[in-house]
C-alpha atoms as a PDB file:
ATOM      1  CA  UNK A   1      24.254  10.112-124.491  1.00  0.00           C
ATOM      2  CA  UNK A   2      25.349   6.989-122.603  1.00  0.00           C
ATOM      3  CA  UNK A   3      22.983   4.147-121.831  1.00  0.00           C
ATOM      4  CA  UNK A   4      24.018   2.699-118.623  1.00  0.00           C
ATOM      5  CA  UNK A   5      22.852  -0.870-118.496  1.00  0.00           C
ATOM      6  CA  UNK A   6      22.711  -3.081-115.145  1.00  0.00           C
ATOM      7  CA  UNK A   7      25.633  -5.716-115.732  1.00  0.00           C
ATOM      8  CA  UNK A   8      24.765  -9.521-116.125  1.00  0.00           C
ATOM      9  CA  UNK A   9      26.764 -12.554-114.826  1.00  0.00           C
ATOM     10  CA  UNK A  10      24.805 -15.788-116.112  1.00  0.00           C
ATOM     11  CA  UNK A  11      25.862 -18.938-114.247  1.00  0.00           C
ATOM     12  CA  UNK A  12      25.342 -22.066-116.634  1.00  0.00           C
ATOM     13  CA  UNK A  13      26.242 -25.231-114.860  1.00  0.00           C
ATOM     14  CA  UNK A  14      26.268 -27.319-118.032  1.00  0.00           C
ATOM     15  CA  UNK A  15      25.819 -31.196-116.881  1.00  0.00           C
ATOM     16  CA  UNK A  16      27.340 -30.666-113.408  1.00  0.00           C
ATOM     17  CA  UNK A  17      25.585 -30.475-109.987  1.00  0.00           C
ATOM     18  CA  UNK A  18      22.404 -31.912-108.271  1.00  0.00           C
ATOM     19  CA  UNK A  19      21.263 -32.840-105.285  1.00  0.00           C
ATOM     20  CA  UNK A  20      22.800 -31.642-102.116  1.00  0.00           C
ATOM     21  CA  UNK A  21      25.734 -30.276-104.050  1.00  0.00           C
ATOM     22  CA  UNK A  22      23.681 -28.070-106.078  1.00  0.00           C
ATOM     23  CA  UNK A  23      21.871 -26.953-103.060  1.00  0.00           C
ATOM     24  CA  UNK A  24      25.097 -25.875-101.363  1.00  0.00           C
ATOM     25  CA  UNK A  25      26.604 -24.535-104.654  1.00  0.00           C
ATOM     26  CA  UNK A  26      23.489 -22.010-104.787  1.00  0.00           C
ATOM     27  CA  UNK A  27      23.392 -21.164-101.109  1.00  0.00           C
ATOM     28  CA  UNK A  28      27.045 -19.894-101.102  1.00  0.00           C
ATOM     29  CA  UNK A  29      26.026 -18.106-104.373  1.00  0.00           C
ATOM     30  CA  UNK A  30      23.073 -15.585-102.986  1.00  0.00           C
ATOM     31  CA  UNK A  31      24.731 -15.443 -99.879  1.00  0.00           C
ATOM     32  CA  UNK A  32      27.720 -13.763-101.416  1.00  0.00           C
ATOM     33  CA  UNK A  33      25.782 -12.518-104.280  1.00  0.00           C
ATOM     34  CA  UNK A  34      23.106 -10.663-102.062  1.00  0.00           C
ATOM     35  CA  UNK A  35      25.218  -7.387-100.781  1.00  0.00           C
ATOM     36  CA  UNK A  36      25.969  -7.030-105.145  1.00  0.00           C
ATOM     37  CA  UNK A  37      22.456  -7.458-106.061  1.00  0.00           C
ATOM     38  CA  UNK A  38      21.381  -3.432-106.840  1.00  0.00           C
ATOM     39  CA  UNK A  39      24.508  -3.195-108.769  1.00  0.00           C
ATOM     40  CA  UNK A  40      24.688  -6.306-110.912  1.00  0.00           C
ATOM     41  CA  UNK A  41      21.879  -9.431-112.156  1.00  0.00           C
ATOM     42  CA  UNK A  42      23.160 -12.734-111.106  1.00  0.00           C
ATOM     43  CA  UNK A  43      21.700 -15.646-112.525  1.00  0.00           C
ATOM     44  CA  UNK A  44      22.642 -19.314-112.266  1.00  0.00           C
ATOM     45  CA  UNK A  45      21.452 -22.435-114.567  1.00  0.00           C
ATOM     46  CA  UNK A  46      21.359 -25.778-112.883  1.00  0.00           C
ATOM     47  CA  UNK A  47      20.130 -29.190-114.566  1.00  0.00           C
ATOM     48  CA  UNK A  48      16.731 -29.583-115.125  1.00  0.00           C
ATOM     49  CA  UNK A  49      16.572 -32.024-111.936  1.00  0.00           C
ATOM     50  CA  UNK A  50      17.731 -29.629-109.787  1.00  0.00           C
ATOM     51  CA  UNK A  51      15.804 -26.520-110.932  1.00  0.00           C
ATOM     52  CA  UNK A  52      13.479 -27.024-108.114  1.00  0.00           C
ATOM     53  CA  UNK A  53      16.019 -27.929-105.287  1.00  0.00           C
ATOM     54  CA  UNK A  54      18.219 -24.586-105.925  1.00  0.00           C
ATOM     55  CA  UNK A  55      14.771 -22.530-106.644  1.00  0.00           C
ATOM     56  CA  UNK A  56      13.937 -23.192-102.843  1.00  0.00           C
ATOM     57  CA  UNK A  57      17.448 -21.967-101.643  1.00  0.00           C
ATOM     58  CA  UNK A  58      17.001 -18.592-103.774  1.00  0.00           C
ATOM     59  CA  UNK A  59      14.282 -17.362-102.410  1.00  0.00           C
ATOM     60  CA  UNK A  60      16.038 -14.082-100.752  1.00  0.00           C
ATOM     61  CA  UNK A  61      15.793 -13.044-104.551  1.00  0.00           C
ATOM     62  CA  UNK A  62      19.288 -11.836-104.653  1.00  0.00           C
ATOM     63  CA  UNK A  63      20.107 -14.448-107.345  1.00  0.00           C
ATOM     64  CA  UNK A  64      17.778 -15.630-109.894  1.00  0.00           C
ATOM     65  CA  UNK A  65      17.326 -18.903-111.507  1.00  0.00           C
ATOM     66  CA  UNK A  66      17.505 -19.895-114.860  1.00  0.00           C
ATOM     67  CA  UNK A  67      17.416 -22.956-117.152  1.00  0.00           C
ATOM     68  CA  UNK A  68      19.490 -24.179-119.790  1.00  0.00           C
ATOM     69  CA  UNK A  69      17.168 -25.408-122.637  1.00  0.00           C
ATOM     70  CA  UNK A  70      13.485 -25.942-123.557  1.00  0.00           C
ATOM     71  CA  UNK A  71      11.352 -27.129-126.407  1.00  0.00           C
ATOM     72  CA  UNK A  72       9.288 -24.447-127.977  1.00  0.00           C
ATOM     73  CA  UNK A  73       5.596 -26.047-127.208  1.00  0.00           C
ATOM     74  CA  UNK A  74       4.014 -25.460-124.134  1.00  0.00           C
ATOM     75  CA  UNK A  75       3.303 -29.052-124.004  1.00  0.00           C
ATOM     76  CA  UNK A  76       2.734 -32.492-126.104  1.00  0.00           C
ATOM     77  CA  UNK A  77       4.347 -35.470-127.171  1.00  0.00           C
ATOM     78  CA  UNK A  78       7.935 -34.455-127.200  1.00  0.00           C
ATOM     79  CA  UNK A  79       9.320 -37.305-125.007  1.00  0.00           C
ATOM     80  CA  UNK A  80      12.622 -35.694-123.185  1.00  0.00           C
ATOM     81  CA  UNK A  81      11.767 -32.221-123.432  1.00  0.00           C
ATOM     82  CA  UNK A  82      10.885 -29.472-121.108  1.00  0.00           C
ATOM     83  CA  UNK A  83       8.126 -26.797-121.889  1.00  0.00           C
ATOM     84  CA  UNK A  84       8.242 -23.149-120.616  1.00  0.00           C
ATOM     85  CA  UNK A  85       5.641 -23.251-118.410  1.00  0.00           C
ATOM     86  CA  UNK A  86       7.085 -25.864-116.648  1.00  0.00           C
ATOM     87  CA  UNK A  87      10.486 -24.028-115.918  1.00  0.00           C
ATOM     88  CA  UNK A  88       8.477 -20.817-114.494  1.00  0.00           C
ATOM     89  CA  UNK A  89       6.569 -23.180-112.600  1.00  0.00           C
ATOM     90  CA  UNK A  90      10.069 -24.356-111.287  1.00  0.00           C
ATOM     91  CA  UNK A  91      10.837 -21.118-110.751  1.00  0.00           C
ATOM     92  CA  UNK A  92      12.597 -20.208-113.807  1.00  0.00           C
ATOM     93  CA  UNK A  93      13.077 -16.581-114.657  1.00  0.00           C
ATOM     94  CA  UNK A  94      15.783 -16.611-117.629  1.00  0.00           C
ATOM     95  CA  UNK A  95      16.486 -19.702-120.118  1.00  0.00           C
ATOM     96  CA  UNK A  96      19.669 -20.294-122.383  1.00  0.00           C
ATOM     97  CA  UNK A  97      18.934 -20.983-125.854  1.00  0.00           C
ATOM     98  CA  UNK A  98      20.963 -21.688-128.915  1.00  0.00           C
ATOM     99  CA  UNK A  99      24.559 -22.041-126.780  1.00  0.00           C
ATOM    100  CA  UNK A 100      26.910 -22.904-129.052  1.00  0.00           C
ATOM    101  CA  UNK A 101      26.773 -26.876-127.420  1.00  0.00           C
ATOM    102  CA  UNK A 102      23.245 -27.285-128.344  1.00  0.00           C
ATOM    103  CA  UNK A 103      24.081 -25.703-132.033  1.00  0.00           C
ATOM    104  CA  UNK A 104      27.065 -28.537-132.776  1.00  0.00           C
ATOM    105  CA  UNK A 105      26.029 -31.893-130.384  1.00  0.00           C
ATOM    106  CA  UNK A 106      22.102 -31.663-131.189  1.00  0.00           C
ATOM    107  CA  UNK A 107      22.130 -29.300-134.090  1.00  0.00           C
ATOM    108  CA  UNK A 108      20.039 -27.015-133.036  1.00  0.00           C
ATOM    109  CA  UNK A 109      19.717 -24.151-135.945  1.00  0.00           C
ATOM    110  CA  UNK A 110      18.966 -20.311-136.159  1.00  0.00           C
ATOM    111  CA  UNK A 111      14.960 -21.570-136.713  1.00  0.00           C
ATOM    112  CA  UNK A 112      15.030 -23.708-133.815  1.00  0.00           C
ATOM    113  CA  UNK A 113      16.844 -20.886-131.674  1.00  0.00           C
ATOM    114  CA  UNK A 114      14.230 -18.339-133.046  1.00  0.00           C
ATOM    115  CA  UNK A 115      11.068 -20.387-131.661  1.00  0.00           C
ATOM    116  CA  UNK A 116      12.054 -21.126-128.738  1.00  0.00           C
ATOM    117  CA  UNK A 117      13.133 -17.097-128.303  1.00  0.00           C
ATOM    118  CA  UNK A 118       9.507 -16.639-129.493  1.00  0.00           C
ATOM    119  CA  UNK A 119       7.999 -19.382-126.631  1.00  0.00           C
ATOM    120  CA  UNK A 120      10.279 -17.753-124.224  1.00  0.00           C
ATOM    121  CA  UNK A 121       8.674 -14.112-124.274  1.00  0.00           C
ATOM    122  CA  UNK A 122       5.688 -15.764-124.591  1.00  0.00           C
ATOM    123  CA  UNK A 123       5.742 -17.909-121.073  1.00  0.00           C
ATOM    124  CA  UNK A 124       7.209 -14.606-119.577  1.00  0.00           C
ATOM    125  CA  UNK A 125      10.924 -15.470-119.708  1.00  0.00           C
ATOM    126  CA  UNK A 126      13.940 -14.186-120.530  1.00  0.00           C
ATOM    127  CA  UNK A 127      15.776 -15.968-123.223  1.00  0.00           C
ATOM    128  CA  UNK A 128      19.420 -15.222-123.204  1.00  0.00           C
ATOM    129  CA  UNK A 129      20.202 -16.065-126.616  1.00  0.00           C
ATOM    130  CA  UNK A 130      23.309 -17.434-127.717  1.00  0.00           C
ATOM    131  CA  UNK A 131      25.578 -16.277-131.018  1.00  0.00           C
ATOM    132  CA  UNK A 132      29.499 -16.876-132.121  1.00  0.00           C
ATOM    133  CA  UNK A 133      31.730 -18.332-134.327  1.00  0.00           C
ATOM    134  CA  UNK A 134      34.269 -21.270-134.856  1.00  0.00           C
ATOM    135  CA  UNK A 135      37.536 -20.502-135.024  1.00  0.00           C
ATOM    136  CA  UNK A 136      37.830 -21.820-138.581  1.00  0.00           C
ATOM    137  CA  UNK A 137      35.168 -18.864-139.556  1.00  0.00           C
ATOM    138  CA  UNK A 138      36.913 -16.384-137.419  1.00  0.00           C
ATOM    139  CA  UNK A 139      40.427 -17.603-139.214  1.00  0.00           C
ATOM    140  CA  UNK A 140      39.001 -17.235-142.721  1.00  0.00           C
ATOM    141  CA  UNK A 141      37.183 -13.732-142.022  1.00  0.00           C
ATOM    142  CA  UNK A 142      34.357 -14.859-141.509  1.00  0.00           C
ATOM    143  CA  UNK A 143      33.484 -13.790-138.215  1.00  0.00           C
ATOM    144  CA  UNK A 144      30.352 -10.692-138.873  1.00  0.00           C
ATOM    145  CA  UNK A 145      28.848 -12.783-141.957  1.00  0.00           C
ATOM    146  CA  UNK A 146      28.396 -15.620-139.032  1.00  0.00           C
ATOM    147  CA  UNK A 147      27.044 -13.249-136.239  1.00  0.00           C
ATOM    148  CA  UNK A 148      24.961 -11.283-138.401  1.00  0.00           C
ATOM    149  CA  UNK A 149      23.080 -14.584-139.632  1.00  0.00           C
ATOM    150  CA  UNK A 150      22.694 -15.988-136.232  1.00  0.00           C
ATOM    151  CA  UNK A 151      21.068 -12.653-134.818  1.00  0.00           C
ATOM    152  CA  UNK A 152      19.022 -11.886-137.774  1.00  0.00           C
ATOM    153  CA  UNK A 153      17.796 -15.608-137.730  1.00  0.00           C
ATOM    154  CA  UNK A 154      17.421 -15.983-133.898  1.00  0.00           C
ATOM    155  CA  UNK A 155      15.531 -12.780-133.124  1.00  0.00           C
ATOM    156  CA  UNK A 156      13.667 -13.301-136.799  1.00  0.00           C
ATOM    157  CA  UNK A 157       9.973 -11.437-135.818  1.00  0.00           C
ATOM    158  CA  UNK A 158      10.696  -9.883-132.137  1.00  0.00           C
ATOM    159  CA  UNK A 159      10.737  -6.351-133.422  1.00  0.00           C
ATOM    160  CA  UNK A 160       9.681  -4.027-130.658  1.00  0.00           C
ATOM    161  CA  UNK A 161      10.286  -7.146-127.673  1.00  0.00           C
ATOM    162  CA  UNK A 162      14.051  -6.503-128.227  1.00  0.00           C
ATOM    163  CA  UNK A 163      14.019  -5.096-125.199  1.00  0.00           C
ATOM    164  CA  UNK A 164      13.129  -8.124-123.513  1.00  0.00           C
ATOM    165  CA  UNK A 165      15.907 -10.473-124.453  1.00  0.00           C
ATOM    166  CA  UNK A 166      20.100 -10.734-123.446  1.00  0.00           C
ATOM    167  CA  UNK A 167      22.361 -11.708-126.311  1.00  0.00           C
ATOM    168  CA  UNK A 168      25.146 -13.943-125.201  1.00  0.00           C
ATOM    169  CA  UNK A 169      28.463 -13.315-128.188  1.00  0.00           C
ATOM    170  CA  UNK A 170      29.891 -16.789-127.065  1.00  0.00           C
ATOM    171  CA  UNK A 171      33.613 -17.714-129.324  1.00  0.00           C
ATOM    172  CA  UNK A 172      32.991 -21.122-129.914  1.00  0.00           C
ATOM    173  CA  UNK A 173      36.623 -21.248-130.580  1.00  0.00           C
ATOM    174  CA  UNK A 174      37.282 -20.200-126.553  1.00  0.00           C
ATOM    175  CA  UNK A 175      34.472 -21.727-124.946  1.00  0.00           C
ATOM    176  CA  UNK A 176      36.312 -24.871-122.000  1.00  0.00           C
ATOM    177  CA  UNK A 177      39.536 -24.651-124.077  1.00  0.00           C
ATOM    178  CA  UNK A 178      41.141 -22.503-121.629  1.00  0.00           C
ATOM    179  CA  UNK A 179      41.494 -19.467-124.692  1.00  0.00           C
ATOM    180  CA  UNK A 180      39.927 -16.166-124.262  1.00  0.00           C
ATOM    181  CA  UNK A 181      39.189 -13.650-127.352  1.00  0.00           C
ATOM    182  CA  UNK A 182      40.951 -10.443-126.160  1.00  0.00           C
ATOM    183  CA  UNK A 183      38.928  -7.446-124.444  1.00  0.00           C
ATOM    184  CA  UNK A 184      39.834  -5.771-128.208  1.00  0.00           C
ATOM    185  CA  UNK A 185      38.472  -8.692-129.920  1.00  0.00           C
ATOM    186  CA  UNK A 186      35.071  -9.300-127.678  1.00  0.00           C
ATOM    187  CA  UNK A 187      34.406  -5.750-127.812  1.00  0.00           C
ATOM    188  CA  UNK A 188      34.534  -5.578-131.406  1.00  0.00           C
ATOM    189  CA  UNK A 189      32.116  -8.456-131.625  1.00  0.00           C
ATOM    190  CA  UNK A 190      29.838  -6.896-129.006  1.00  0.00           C
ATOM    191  CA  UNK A 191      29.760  -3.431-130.932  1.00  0.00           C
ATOM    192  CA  UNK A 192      28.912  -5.176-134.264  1.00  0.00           C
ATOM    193  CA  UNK A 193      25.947  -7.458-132.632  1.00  0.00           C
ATOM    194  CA  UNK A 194      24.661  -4.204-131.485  1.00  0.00           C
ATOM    195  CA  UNK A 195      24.641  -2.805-134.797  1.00  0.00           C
ATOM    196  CA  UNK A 196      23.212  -6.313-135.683  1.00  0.00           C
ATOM    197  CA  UNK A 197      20.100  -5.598-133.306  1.00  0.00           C
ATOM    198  CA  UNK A 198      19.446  -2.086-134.694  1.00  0.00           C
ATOM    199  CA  UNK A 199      18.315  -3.492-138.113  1.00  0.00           C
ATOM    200  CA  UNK A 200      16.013  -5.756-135.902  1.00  0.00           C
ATOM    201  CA  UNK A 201      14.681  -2.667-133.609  1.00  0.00           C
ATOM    202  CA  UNK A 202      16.010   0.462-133.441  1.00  0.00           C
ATOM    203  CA  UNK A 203      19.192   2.412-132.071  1.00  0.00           C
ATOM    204  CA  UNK A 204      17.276   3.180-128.610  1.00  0.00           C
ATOM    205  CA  UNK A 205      16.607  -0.255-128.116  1.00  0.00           C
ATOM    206  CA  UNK A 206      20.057  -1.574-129.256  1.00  0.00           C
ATOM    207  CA  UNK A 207      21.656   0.312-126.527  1.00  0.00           C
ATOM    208  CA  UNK A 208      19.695  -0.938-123.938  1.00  0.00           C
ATOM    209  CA  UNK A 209      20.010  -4.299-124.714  1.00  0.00           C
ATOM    210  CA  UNK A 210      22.261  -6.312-122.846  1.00  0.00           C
ATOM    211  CA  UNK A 211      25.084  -8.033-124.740  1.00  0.00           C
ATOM    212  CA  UNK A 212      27.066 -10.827-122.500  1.00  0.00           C
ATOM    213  CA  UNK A 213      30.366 -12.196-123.362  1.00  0.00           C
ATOM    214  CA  UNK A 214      30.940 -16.148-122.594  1.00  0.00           C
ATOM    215  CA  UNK A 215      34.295 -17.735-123.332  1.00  0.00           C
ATOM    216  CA  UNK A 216      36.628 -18.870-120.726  1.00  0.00           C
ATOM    217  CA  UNK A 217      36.138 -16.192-118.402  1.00  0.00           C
ATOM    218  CA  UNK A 218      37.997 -16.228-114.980  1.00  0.00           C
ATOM    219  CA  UNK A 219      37.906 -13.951-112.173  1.00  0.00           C
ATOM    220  CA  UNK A 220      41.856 -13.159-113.637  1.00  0.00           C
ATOM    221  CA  UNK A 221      40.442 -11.872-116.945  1.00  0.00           C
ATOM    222  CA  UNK A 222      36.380 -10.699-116.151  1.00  0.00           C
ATOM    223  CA  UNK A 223      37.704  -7.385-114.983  1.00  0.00           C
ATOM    224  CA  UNK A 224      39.218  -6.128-118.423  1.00  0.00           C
ATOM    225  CA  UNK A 225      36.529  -7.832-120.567  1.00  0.00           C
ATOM    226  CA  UNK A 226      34.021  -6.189-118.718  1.00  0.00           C
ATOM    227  CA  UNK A 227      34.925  -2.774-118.967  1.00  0.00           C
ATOM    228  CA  UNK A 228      34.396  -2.593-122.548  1.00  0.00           C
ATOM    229  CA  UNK A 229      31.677  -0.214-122.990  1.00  0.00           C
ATOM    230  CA  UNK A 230      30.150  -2.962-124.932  1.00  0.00           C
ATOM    231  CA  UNK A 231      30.013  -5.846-122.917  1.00  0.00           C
ATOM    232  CA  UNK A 232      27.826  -5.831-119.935  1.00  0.00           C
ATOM    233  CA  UNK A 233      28.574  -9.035-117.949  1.00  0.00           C
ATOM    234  CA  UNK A 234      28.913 -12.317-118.871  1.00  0.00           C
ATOM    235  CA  UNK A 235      27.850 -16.270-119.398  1.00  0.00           C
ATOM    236  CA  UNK A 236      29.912 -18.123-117.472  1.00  0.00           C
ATOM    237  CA  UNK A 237      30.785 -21.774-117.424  1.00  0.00           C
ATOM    238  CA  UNK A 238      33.668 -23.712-115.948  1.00  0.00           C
ATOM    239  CA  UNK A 239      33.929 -20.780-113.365  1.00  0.00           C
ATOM    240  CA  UNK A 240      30.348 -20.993-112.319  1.00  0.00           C
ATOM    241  CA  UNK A 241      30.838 -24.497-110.959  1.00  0.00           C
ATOM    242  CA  UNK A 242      32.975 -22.997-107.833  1.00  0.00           C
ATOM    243  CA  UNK A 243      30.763 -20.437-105.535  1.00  0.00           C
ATOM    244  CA  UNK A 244      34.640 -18.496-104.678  1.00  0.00           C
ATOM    245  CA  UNK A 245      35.163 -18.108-108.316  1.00  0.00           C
ATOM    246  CA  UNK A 246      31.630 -17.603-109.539  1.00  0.00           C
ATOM    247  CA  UNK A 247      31.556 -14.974-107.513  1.00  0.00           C
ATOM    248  CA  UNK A 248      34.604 -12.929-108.085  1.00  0.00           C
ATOM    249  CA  UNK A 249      33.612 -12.682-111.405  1.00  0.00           C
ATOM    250  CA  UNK A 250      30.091 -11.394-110.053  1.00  0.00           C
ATOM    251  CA  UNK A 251      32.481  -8.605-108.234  1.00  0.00           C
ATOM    252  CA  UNK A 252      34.099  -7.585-111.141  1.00  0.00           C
ATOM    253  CA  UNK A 253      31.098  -6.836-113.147  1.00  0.00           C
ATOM    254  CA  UNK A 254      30.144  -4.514-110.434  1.00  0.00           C
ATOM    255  CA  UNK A 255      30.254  -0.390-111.675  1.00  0.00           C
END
């Protein structure tokens, strides 16, 4: 039997916006986003300043707000660092961990990823956790040895909470270079990581768990990619940063 599963188009603004220009950004957002809302989840990620600036524009609830990051201690002497009780109190309802930028520039690893997946569910957020390869592992084969590690280590003890968690399959290799894997391709990722999160659970909850695809993905391309029976929506970045585009790719994810 088929699992439908409500589609997902994550918004992660990366180090861009604040301010008034955030503001605006996530006005035009839920305003265009609000009509889609029953048929698709759209979330956006601002900067930590502006968490609490674009949390007061979305309170119509059509979009919801997420952050990029946090440390896995609800508080302490971590100078820099953001706890999760302080991004629900901004608001927060979904968190990005483990993208593929915080795994290369601050070296984040599969441990790392796993307690803050662990602090996440814990503060009541969902952590939309973040797996792929380079395109020197895909090259050499590599590809399912590197998934299958990153899943089994960043969802290491959630057993039965699967169902409270979004996987993001995120080609490092086509992530602001302008190259996208192929629907083929993603969807043969996105199958595997599913098979990846039935050792962790069970089949039941593998197929309800929502698997995103993030990669260079355009309103030109979002259409094919997510029509894979696989893929159900997707982390966007580049395209997230104009309300126009951010939302056409919102449109296509629609069923």
């Amino acid at each position: 039997m088929t699992v439908m599963r409500k589609p997902v188009v994550a918004g992660n603004w990366k180090m861009y916006k604040c301010g008034d220009e955030a503001a605006m950004l996530a006005e035009a957002v839920a305003r265009g986003a609000s009509p889609l809302s029953p048929s698709v989840d759209t979330v956006i990620c601002p900067p930590f300043p502006a968490l609490v600036r674009v949390a007061g524009v979305l309170r119509s609830g059509s979009v919801a707000l997420g952050a990029q990051n946090m440390h896995w201690e609800n508080e302490g002497a971590y100078t820099g660092e953001v706890a999760p009780p302080m991004l629900v109190d901004a608001g927060c309802r979904y968190v990005i961990l483990g993208h593929s930028e915080r795994r290369t520039c601050f070296h984040e690893t599969d441990q790392i990823v796993n307690r803050k997946t662990h602090a996440a569910m814990a503060a009541g957020l969902v952590p939309i956790v973040c797996v792929g390869e380079t395109l020197e592992e895909r090259e050499t084969g590599k590809t399912r040895k590197v998934i299958e590690t990153q899943v089994a280590g960043s969802l290491k003890g959630i057993g039965t909470d699967l169902s409270g968690i979004i996987v993001a399959y995120e080609p490092v290799w086509a992530i602001g270079t302008g190259l996208t894997a192929t629907p083929e391709q993603a969807q043969e990722v996105h199958a595997f990581i599913r098979i990846c999160l039935e050792k962790i659970d069970n089949r039941a909850a593998a197929q309800k768990t929502r698997i995103l695809y993030g990669g260079s993905v355009k309103p030109a391309n979002a259409g094919d990619l997510f029509r894979q029976p696989d893929i159900d929506g997707g982390l966007i970045g580049g395209a997230a940063l104009d309300a126009e585009t951010f939302l056409a790719v919102v449109k296509a994810a629609v069923v």
